[in-house]
C-alpha atoms as a PDB file:
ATOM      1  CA  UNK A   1      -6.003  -2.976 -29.359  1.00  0.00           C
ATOM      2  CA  UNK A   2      -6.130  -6.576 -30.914  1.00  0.00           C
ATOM      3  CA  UNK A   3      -7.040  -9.332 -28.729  1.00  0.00           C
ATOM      4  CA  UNK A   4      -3.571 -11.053 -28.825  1.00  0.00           C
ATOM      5  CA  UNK A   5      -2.081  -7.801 -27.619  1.00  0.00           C
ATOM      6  CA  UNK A   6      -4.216  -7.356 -24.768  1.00  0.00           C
ATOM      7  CA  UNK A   7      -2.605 -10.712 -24.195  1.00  0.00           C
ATOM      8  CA  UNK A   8       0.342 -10.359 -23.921  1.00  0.00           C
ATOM      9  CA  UNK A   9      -0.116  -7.454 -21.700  1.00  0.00           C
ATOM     10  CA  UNK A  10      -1.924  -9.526 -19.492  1.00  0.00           C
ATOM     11  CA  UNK A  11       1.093 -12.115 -19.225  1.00  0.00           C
ATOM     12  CA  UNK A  12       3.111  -8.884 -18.784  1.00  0.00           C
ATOM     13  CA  UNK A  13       1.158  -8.150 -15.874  1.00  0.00           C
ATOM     14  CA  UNK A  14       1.265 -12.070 -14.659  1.00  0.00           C
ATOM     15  CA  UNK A  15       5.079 -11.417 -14.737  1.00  0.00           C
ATOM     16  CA  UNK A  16       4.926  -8.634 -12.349  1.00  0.00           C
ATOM     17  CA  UNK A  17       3.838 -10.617  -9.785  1.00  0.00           C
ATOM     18  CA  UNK A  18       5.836 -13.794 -10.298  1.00  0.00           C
ATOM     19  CA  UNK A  19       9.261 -11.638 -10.225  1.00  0.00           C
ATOM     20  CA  UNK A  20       7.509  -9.354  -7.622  1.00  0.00           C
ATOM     21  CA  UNK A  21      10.200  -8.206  -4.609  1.00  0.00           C
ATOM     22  CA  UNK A  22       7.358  -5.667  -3.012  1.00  0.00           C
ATOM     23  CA  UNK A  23       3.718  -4.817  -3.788  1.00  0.00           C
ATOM     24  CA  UNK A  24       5.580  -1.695  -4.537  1.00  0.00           C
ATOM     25  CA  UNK A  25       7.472  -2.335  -7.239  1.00  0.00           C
ATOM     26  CA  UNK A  26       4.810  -4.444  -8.591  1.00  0.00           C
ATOM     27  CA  UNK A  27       2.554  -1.216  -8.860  1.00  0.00           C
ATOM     28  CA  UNK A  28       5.033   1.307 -10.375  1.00  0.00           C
ATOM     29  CA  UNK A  29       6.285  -1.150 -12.725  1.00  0.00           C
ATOM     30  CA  UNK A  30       2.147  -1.885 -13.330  1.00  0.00           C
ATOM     31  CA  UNK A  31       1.442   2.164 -13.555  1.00  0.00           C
ATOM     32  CA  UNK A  32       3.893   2.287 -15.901  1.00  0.00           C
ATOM     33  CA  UNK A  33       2.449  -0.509 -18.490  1.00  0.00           C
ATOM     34  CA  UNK A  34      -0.722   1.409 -17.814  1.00  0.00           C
ATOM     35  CA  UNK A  35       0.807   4.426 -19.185  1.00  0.00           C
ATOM     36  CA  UNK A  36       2.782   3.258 -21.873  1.00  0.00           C
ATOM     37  CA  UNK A  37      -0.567   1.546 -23.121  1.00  0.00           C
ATOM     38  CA  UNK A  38      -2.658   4.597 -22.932  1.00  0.00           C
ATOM     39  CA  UNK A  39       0.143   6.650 -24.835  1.00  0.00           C
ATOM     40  CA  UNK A  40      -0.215   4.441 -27.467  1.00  0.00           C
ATOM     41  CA  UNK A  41      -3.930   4.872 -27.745  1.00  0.00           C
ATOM     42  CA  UNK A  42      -4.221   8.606 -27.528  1.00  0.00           C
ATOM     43  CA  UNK A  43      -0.470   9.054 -29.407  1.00  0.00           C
ATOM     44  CA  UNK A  44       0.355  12.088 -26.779  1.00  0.00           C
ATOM     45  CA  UNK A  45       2.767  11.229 -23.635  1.00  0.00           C
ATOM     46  CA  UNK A  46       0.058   9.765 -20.648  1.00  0.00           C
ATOM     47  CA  UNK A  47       0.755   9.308 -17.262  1.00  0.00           C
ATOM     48  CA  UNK A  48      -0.719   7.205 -14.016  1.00  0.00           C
ATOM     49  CA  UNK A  49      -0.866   6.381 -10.669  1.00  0.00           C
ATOM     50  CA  UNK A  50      -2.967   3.980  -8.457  1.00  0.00           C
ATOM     51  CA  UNK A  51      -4.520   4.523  -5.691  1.00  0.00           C
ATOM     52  CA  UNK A  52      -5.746   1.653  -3.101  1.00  0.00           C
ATOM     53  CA  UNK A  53      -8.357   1.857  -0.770  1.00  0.00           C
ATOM     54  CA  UNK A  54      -8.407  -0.443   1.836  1.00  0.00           C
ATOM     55  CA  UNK A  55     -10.290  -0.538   5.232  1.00  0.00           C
ATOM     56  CA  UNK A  56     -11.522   2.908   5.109  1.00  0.00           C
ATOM     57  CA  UNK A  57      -8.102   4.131   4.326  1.00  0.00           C
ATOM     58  CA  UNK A  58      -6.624   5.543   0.845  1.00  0.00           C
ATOM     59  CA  UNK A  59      -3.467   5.766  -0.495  1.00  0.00           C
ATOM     60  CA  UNK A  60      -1.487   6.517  -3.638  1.00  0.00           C
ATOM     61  CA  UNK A  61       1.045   3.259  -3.957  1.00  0.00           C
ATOM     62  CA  UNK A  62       2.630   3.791  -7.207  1.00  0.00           C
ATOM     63  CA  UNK A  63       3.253   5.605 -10.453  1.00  0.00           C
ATOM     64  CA  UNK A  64       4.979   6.185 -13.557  1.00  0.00           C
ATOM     65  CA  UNK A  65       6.649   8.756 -12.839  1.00  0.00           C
ATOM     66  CA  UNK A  66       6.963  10.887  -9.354  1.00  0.00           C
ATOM     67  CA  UNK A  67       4.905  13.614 -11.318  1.00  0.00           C
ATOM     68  CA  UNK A  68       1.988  10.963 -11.046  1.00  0.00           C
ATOM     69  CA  UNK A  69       2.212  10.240  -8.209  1.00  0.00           C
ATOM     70  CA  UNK A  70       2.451  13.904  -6.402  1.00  0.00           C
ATOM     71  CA  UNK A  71      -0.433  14.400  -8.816  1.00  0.00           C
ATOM     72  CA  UNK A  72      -2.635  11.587  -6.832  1.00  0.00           C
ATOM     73  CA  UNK A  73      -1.736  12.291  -3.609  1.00  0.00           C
ATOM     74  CA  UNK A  74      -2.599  15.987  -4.134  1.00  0.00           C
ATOM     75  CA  UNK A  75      -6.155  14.529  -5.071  1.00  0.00           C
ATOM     76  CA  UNK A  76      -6.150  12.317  -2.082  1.00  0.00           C
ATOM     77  CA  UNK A  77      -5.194  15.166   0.094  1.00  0.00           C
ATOM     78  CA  UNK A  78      -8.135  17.593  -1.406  1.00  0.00           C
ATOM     79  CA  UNK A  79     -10.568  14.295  -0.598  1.00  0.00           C
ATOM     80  CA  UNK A  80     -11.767  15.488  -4.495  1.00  0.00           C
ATOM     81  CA  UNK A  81     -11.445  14.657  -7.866  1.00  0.00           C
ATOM     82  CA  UNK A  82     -12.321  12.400 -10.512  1.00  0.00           C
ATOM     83  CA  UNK A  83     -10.030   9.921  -9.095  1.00  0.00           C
ATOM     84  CA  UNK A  84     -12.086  10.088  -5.881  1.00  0.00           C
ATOM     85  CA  UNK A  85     -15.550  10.535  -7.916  1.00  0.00           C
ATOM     86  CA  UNK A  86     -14.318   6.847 -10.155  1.00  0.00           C
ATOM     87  CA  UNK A  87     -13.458   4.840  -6.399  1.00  0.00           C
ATOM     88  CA  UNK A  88     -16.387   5.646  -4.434  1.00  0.00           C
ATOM     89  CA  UNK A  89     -19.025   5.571  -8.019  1.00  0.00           C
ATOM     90  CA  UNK A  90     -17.351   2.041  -9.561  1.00  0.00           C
ATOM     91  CA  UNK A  91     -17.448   4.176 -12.936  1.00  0.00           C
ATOM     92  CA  UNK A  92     -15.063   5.604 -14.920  1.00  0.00           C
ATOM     93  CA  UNK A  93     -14.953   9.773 -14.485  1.00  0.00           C
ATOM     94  CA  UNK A  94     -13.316  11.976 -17.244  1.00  0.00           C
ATOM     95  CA  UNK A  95     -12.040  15.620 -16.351  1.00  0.00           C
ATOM     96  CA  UNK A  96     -11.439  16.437 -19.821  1.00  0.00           C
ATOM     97  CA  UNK A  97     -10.278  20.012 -19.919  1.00  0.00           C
ATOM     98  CA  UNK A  98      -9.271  21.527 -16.649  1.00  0.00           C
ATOM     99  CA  UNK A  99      -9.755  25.191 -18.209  1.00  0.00           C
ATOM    100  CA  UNK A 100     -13.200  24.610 -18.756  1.00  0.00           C
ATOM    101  CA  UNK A 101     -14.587  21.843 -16.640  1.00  0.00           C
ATOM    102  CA  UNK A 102     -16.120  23.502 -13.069  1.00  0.00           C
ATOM    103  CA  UNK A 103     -15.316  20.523 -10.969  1.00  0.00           C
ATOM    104  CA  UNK A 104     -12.597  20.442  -8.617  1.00  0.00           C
ATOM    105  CA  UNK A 105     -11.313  24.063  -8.898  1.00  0.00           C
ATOM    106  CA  UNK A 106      -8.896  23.493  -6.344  1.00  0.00           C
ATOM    107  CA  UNK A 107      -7.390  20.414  -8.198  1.00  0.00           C
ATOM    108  CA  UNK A 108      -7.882  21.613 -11.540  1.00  0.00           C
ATOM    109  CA  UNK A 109      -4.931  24.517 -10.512  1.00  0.00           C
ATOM    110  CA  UNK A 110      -2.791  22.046  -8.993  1.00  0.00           C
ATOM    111  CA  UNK A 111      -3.021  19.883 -12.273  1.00  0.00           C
ATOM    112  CA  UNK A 112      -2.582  22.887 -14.622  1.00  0.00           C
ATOM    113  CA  UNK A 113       0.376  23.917 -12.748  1.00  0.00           C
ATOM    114  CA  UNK A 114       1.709  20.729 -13.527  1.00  0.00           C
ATOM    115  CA  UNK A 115       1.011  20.976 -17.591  1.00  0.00           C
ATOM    116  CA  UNK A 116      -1.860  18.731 -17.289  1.00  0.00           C
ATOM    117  CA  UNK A 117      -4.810  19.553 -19.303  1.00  0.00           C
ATOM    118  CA  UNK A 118      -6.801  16.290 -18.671  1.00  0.00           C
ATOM    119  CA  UNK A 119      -7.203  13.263 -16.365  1.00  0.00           C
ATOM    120  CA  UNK A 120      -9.351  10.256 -16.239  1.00  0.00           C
ATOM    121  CA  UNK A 121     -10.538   7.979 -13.804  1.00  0.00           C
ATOM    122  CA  UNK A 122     -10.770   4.080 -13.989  1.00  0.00           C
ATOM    123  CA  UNK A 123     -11.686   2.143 -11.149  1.00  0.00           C
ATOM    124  CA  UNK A 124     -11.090  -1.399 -10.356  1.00  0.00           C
ATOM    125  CA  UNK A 125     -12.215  -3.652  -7.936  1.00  0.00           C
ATOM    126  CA  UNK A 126     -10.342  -5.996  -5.506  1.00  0.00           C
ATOM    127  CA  UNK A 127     -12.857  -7.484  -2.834  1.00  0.00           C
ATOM    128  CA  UNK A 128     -15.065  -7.123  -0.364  1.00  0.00           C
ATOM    129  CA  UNK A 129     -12.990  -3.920   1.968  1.00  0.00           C
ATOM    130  CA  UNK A 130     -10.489  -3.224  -1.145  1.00  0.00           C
ATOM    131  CA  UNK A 131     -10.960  -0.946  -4.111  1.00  0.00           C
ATOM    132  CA  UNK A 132      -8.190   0.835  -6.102  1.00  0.00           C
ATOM    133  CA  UNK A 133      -8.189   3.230  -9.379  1.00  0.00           C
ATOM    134  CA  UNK A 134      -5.834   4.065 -12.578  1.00  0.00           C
ATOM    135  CA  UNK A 135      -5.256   7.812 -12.761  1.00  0.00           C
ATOM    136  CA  UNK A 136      -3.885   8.595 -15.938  1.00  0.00           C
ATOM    137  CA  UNK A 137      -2.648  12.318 -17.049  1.00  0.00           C
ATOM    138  CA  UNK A 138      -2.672  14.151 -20.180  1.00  0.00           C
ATOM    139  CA  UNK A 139      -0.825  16.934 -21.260  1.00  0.00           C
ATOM    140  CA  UNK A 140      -3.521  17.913 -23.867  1.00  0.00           C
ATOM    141  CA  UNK A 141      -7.516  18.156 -23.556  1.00  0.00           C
ATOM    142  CA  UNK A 142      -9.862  15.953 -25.162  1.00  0.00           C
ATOM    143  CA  UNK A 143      -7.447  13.015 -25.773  1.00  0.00           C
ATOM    144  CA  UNK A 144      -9.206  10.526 -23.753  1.00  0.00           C
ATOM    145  CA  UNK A 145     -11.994   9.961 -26.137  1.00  0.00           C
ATOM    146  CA  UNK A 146     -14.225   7.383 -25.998  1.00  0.00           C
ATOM    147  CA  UNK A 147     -12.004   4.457 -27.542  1.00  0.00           C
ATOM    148  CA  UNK A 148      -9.484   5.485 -24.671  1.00  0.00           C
ATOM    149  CA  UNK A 149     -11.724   5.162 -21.873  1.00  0.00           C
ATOM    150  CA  UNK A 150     -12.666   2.060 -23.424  1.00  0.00           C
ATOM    151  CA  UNK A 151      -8.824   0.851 -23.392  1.00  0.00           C
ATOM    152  CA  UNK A 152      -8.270   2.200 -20.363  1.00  0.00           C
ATOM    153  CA  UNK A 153     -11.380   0.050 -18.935  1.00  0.00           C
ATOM    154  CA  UNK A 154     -10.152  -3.292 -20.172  1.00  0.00           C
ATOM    155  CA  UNK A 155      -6.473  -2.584 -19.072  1.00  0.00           C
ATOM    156  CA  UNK A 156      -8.018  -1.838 -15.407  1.00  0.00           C
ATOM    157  CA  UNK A 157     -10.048  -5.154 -15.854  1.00  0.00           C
ATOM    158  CA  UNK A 158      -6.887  -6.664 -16.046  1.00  0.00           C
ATOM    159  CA  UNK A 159      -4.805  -5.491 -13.628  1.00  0.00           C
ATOM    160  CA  UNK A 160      -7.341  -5.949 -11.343  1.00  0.00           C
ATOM    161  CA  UNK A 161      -6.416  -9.431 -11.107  1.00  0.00           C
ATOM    162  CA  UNK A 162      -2.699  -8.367 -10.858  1.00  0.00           C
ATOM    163  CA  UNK A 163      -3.301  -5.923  -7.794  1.00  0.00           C
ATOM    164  CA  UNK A 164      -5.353  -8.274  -6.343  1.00  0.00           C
ATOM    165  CA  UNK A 165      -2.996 -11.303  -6.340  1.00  0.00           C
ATOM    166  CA  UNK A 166      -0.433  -8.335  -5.125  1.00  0.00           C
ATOM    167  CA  UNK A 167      -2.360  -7.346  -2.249  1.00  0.00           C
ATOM    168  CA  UNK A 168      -3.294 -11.315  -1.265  1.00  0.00           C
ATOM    169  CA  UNK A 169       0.506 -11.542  -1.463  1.00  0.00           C
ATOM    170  CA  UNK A 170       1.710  -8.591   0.492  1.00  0.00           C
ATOM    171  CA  UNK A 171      -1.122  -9.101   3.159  1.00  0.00           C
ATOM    172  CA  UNK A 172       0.036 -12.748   3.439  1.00  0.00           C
ATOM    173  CA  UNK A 173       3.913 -11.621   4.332  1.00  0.00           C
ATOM    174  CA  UNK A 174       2.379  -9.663   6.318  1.00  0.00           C
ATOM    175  CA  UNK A 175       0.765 -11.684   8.209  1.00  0.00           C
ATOM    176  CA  UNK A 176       3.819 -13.811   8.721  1.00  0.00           C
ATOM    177  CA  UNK A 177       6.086 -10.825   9.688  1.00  0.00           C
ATOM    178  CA  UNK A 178       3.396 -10.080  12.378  1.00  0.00           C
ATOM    179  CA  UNK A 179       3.168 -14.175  13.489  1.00  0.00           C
ATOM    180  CA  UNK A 180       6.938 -14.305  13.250  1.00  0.00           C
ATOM    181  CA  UNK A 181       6.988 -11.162  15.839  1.00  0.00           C
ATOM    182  CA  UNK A 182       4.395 -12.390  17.940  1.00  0.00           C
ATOM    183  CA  UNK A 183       6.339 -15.877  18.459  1.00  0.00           C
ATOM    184  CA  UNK A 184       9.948 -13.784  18.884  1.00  0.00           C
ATOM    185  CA  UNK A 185       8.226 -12.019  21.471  1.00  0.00           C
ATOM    186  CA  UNK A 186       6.677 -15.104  23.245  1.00  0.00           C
ATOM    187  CA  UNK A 187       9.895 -16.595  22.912  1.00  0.00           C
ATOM    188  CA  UNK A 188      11.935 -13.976  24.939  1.00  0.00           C
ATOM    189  CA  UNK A 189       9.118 -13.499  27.459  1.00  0.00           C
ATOM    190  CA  UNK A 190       9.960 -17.414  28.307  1.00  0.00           C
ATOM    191  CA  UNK A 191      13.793 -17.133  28.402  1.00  0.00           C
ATOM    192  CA  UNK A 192      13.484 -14.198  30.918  1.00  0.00           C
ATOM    193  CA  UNK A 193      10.492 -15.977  32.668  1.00  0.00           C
ATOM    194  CA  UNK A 194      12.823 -19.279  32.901  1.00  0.00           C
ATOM    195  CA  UNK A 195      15.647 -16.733  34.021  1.00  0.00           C
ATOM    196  CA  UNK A 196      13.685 -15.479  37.206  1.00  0.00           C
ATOM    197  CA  UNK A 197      12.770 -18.856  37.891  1.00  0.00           C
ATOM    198  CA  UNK A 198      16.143 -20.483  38.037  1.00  0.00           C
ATOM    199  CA  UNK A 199      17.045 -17.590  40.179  1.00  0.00           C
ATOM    200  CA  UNK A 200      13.761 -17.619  42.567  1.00  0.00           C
ATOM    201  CA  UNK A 201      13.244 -21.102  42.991  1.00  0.00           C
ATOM    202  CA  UNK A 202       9.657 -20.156  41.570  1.00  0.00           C
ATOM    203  CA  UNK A 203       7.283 -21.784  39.027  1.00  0.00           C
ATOM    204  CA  UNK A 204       6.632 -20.404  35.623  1.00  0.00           C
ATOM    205  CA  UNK A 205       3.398 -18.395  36.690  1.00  0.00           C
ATOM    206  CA  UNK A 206       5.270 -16.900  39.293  1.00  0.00           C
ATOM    207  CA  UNK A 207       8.115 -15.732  37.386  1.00  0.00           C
ATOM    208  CA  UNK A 208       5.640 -14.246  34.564  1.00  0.00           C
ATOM    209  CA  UNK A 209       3.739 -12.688  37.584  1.00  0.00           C
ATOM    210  CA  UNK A 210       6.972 -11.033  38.199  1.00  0.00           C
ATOM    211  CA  UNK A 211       7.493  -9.793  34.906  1.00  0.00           C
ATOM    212  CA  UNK A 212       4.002  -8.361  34.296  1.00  0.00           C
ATOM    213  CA  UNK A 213       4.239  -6.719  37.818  1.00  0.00           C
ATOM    214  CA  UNK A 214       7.751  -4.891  37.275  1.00  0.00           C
ATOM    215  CA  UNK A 215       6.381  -4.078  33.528  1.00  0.00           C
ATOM    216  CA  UNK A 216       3.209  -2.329  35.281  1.00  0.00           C
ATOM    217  CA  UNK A 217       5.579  -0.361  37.836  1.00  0.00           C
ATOM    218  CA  UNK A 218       8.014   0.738  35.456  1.00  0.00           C
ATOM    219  CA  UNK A 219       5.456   1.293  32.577  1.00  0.00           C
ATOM    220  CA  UNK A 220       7.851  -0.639  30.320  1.00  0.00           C
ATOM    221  CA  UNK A 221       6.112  -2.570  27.559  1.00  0.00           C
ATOM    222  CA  UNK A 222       6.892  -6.688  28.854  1.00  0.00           C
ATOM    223  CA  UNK A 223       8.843  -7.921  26.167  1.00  0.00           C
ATOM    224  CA  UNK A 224      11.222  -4.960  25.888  1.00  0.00           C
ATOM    225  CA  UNK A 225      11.477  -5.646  30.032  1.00  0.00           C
ATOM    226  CA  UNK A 226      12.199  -9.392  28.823  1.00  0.00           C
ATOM    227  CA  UNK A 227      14.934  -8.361  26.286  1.00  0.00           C
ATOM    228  CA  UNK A 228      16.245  -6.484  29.073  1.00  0.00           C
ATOM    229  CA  UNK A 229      16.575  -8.981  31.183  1.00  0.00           C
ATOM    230  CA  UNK A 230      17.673 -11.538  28.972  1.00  0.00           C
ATOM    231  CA  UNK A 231      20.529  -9.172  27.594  1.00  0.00           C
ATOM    232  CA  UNK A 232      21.347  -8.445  31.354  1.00  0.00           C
ATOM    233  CA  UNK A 233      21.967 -11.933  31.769  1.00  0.00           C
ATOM    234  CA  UNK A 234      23.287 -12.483  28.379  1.00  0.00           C
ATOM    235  CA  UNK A 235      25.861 -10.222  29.597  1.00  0.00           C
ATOM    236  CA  UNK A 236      26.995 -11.830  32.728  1.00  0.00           C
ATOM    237  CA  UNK A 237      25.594  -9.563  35.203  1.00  0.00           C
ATOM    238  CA  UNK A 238      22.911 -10.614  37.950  1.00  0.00           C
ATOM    239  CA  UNK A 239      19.769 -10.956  36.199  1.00  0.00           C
ATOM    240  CA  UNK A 240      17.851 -10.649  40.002  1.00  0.00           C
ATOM    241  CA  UNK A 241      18.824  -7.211  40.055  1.00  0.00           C
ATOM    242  CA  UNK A 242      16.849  -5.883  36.851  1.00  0.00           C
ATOM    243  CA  UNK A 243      13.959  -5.893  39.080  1.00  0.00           C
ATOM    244  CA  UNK A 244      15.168  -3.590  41.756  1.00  0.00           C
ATOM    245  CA  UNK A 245      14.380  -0.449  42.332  1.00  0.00           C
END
């Protein structure tokens, strides 16, 4: 692959991201380049899917096609296969003929079944607790030759930087959602707290003393006892009486 095309797949990839709606879409629509580039290198129809690992957990996120990605999580499921063998080694790893190659029986049959005859490994690495790896599928042995590993190396080197923008991103609204929960919770806690002290005559620790001690008795999680409350109240009816047994 010329340098200038490698180039424009990496402003491919930059696109991804800018016009990204979910880290999912981002990583099928990412798979897919993936695949589409190593068809083109070994001329025979190629597959992939990605798998993350993140905080001790892994996880196929996207693929090409939904063969891919069944593919993967089979894998994951097993805990075995070059997929596996390419995350936790930082190298690539080649199965390149599941008739013949003693590795992985159990996954070799599952990919056979499938009309796989080969898969390959490339791993790429986001930071510090992250890690994630191309799987690509072939329906003939011996097509990922050395030139396609080599391919398939500097396409993970740049997507790399894609996923890991993605994951930054996703992590980041995530973060928000959970912030923006956090402060819809406090927020509903203090209407129902300011509700039991217009009614008691109380002060604010008081009426939260209240609220934790009926959420303890009832074994009702507080802010669903607040929403309670608050919808009680919303509704017209006497708030006070929530709290009676």
């Amino acid at each position: 692959m010329a340098d200038h095309e490698r180039a424009e797949d990496f402003e491919e990839l930059v696109d991804l991201i800018a016009g990204m709606e979910d880290i999912k879409s981002v990583l099928d629509d990412l798979t897919g380049l993936a695949a589409a580039t190593m068809t083109s290198t070994t001329g025979q129809p190629v597959e992939c899917a990605v798998t993350l690992h993140r905080r001790k957990r892994t996880a196929t996120i996207g693929g090409s096609s939904g063969t891919a990605v069944v593919l993967d999580r089979i894998e994951q499921s097993l805990g075995d296969g070059p997929c596996i063998e390419a995350l936790e080694s930082g190298v690539p790893v080649l199965l390149d003929d599941v008739a013949t190659d003693p590795r992985w029986p159990e996954y070799r049959t599952a990919l056979s079944a499938a009309g796989v005859a080969s898969s390959l490994g490339i791993p790429m690495t986001l930071d510090d607790d992250a890690g994630a790896v191309l799987d690509f599928f072939a329906p003939a042995s011996g097509l990922f030759s050395e030139r396609a590993i080599a391919e398939g190396m500097k396409f993970g080197q740049m997507a790399d930087k894609a996923l890991r923008l993605a994951v930054r991103i996703a992590s980041a609204e995530q973060r928000a959602d959970n912030l923006k929960a956090a402060m819809d919770t406090r927020t509903v806690i203090d209407v129902a707290c300011g509700i039991i002290m217009a009614q008691n005559n109380c002060s604010k620790d008081q009426a939260f003393e209240l609220l934790r001690s009926a959420s303890n008795s009832r074994n009702q999680k507080l802010n669903e006892l607040a929403e309670g409350l608050v919808d009680r109240f919303s509704g017209a009816k006497e708030a006070k009486a929530y709290f009676d047994d």
